[in-house]
N, C-alpha and C. Protein backbone atom coordinates (compact mmCIF):
# COMPACT_ATOMS: atom_id res chain seq x y z
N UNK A 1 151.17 108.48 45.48
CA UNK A 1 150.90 107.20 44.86
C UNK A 1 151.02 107.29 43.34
N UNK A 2 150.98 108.25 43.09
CA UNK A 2 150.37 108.35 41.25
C UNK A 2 151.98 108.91 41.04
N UNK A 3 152.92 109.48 42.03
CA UNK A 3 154.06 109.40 41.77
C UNK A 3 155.26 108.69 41.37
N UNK A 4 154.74 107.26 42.68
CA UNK A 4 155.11 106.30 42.00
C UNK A 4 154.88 105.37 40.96
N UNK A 5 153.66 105.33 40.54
CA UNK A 5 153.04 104.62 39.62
C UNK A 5 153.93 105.44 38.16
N UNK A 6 154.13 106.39 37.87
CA UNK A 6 154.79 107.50 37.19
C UNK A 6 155.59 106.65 36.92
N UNK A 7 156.69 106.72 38.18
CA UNK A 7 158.10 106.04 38.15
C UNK A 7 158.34 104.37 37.54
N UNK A 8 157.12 103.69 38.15
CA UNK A 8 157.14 102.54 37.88
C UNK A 8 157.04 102.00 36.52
N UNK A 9 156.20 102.99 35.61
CA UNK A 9 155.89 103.12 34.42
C UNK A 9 157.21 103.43 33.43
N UNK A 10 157.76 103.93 34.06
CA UNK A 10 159.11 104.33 32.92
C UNK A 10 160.26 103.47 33.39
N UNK A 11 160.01 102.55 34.52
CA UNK A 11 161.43 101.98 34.47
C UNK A 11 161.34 100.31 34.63
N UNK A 12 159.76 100.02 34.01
CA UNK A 12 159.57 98.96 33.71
C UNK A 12 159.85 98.79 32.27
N UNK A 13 159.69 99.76 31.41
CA UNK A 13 160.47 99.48 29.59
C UNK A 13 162.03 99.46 29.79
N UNK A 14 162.55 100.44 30.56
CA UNK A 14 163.73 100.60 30.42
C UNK A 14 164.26 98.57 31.09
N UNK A 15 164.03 98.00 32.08
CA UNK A 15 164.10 96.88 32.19
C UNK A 15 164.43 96.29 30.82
N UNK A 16 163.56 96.09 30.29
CA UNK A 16 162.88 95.26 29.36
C UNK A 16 163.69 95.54 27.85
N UNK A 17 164.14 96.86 28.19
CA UNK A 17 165.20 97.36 26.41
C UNK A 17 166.78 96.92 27.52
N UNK A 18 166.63 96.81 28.51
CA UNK A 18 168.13 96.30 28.56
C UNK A 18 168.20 95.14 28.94
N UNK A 19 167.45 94.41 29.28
CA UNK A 19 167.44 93.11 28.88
C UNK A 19 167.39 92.61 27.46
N UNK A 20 167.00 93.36 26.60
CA UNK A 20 166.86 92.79 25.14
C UNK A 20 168.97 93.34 24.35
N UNK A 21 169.22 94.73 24.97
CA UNK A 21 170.54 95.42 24.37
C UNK A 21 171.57 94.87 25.21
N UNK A 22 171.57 94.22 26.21
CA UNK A 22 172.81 94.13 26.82
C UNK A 22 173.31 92.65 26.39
N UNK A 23 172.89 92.01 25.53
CA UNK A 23 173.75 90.66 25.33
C UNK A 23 174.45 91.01 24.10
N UNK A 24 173.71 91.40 23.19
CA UNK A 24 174.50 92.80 21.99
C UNK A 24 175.49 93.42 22.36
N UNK A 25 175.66 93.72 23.48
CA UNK A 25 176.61 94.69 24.30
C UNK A 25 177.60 94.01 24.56
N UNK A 26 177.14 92.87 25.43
CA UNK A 26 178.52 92.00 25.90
C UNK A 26 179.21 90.99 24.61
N UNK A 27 178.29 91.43 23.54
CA UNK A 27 179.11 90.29 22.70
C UNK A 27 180.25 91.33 21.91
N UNK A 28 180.15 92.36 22.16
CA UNK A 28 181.15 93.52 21.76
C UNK A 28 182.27 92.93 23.21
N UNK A 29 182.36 92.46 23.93
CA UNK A 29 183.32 92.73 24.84
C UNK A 29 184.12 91.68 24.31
N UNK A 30 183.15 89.86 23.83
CA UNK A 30 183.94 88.88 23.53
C UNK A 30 184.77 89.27 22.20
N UNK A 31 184.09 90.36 21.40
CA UNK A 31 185.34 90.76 20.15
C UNK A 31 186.46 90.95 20.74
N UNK A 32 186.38 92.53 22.02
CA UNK A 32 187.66 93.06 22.29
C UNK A 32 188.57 92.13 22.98
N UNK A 33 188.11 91.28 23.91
CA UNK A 33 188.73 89.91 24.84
C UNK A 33 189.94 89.62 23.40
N UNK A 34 188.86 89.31 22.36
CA UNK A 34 189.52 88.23 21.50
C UNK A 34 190.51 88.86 20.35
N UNK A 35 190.20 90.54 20.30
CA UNK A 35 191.56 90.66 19.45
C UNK A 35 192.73 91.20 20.48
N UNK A 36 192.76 91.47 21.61
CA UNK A 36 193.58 91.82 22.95
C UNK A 36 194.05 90.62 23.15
N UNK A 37 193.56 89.33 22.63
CA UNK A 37 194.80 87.94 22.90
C UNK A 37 195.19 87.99 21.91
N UNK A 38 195.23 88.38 20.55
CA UNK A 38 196.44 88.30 19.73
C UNK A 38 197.19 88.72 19.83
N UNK A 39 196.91 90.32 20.31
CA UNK A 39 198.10 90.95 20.80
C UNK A 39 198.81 90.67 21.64
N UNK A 40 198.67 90.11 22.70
CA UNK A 40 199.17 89.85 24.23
C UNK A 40 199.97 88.24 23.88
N UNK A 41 201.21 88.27 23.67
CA UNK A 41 201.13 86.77 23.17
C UNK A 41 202.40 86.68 24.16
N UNK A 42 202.75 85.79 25.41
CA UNK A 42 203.15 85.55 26.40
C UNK A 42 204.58 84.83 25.84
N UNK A 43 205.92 85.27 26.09
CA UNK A 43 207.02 84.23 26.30
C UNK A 43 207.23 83.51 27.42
N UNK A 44 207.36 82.30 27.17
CA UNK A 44 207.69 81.29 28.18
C UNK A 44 208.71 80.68 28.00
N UNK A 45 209.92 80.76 28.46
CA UNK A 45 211.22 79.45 29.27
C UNK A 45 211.20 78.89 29.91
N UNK A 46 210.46 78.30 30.31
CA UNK A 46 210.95 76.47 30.97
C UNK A 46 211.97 75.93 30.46
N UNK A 47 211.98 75.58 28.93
CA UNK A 47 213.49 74.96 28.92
C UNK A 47 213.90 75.39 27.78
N UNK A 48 215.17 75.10 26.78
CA UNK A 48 215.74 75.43 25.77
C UNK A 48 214.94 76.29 25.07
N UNK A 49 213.95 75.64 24.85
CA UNK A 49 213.02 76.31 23.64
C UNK A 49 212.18 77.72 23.76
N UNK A 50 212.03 78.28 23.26
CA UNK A 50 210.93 79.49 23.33
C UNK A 50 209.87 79.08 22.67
N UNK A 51 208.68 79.05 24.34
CA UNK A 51 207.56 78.46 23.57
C UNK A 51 205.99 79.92 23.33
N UNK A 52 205.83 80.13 22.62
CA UNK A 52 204.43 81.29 22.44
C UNK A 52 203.40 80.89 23.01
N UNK A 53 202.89 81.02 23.78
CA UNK A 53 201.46 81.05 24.08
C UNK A 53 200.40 82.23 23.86
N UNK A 54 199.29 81.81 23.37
CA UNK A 54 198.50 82.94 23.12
C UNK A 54 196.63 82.45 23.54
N UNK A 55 196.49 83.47 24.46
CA UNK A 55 195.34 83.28 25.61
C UNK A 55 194.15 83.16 25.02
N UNK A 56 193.74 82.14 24.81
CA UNK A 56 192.09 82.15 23.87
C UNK A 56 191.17 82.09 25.06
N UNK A 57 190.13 82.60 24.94
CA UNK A 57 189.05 82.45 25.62
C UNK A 57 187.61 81.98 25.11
N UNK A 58 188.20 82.14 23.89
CA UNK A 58 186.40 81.89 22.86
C UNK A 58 185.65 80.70 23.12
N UNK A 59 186.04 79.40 23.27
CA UNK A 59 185.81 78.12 23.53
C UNK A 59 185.02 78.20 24.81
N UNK A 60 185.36 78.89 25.72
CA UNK A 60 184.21 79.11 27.11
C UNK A 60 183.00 79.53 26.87
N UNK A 61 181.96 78.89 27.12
CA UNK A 61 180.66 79.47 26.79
C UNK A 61 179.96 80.31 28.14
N UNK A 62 179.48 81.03 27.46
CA UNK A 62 178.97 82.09 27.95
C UNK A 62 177.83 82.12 28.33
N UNK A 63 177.00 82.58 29.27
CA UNK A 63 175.52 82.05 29.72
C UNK A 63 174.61 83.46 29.32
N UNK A 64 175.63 84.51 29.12
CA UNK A 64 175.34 85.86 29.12
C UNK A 64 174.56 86.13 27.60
N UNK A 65 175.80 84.92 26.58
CA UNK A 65 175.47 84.98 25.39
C UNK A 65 174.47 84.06 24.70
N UNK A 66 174.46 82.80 26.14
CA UNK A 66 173.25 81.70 25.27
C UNK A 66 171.95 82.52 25.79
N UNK A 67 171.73 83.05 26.65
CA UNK A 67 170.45 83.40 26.91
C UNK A 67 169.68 84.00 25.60
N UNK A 68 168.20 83.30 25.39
CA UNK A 68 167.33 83.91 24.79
C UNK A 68 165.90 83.40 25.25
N UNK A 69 165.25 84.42 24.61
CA UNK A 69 163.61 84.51 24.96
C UNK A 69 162.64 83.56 24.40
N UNK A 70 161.40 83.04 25.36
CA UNK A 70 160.95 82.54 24.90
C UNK A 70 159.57 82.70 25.16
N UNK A 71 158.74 82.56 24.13
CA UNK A 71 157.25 82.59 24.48
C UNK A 71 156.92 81.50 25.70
N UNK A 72 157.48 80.44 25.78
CA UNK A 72 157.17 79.27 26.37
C UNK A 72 157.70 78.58 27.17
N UNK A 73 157.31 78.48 28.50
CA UNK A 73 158.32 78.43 30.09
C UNK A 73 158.17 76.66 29.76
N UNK A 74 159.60 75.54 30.12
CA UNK A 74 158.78 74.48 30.32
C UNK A 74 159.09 74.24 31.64
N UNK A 75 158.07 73.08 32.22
CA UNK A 75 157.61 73.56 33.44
C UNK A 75 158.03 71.40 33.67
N UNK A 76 159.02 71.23 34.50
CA UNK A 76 159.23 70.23 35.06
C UNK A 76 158.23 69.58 36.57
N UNK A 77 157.24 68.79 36.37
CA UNK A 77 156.71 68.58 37.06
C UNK A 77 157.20 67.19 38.46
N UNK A 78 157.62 66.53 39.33
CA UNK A 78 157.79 65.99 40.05
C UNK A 78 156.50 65.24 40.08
N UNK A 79 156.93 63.93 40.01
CA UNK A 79 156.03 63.22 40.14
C UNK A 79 156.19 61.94 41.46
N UNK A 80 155.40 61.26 41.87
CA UNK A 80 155.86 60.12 43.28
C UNK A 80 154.83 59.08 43.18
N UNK A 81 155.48 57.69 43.16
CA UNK A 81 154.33 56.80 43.00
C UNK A 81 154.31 55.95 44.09
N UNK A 82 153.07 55.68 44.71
CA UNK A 82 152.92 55.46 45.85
C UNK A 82 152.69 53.74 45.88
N UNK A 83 153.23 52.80 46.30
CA UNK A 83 152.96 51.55 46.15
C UNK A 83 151.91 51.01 47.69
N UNK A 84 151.24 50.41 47.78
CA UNK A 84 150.67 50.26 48.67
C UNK A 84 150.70 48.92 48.48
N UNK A 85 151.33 48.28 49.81
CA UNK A 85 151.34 46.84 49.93
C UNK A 85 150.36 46.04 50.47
N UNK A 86 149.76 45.74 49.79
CA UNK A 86 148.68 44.92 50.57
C UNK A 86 147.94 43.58 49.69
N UNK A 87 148.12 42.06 50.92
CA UNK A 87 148.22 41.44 50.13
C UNK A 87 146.28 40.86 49.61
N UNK A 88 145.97 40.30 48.94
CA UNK A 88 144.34 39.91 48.55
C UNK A 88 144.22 38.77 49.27
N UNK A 89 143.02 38.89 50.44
CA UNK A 89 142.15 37.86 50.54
C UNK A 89 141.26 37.39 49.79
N UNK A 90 140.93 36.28 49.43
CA UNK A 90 139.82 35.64 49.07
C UNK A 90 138.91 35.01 50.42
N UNK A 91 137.78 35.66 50.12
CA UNK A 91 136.55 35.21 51.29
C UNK A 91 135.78 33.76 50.97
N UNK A 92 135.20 33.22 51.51
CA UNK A 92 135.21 32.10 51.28
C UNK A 92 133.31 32.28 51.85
N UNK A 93 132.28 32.28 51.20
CA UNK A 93 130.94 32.57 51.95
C UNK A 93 130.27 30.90 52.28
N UNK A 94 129.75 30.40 52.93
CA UNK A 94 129.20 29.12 53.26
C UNK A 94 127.63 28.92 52.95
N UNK A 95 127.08 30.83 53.55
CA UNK A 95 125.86 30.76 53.14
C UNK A 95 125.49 31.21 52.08
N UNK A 96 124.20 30.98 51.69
CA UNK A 96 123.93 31.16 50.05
C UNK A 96 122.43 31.70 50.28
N UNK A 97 122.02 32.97 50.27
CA UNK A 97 120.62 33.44 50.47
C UNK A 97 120.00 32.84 48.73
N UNK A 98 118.68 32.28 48.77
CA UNK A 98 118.11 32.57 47.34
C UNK A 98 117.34 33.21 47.52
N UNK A 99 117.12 33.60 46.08
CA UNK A 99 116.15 34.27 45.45
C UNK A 99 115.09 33.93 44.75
N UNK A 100 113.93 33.50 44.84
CA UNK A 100 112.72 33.70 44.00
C UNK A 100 112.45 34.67 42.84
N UNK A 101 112.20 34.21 41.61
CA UNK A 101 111.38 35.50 40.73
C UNK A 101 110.22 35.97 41.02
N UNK A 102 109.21 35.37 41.93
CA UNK A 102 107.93 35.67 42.28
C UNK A 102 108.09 36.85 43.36
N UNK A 103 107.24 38.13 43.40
CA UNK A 103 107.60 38.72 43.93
C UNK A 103 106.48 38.37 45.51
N UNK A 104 106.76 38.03 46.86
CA UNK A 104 105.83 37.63 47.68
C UNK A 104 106.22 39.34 48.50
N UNK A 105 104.53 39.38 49.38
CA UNK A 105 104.53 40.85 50.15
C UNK A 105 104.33 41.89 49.01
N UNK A 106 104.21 42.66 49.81
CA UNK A 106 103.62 44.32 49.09
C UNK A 106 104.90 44.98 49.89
N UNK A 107 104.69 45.96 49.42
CA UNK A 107 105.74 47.35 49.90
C UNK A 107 105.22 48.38 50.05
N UNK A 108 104.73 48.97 50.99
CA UNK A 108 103.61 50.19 51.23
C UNK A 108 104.49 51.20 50.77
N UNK A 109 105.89 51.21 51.59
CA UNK A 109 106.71 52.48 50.71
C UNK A 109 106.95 52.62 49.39
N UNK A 110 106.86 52.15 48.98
CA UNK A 110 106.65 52.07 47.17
C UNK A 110 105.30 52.51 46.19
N UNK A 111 104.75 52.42 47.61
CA UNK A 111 103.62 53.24 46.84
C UNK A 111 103.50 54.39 46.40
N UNK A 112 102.82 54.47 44.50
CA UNK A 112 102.52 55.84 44.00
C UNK A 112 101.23 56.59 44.39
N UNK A 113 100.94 57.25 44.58
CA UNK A 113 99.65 58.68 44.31
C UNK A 113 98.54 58.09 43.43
N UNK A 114 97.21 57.61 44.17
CA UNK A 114 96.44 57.29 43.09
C UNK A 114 95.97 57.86 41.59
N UNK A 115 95.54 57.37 41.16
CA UNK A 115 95.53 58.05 39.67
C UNK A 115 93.78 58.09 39.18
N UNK A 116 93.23 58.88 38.49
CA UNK A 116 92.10 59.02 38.31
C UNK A 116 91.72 59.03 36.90
């Protein structure tokens, strides 16, 4: 166990330095791409004329080369709004309880703990 933990330990930096050196790396390749099309410059006849073509690639973007780091993931949330159809009654009441301010009856449950 402590063997692998060993292992795991040294090839979790190494991750992490070639993820940081290898876009450095590949942007050495878009140099060589790009002075290997000057050199390479293609004749073409189709018709009378001699026409040059010369193979650019630079204009293609690269995903290798936009990648960079960020402290800060953003995080697209999905959202769904739920409509609920339903239409309003109005109730219509006939009866009408009143009320008195006078209070009539006692309430035994309401009773407190005598006091002395």
């Amino acid at each position: 166990m402590k063997k692998n933990f060993k292992i795991l330990n040294l090839f979790m930096p190494l991750i992490v330095v070639f993820a940081i050196l290898f876009p450095a790396i590949h942007s050495y390749e878009h140099i060589q791409s790009h002075n290997v099309a000057h050199k390479c410059i293609k004749h073409q006849h189709h018709t009378a004329k001699t026409e040059f073509k010369i193979q650019d690639h630079s204009n293609e973007e690269c995903a290798i080369c936009h990648f960079k780091f960020s402290p800060v993931t953003t995080f697209e949330f999905v959202t769904f709004q739920f409509y609920k159809n339903s239409t309003i009654i109005n109730f219509t009441c006939f009866y009408s309880k009143s009320f008195s301010a006078f209070f009539k009856g006692s309430l035994f449950s309401l009773r407190a703990p005598p006091t002395f």
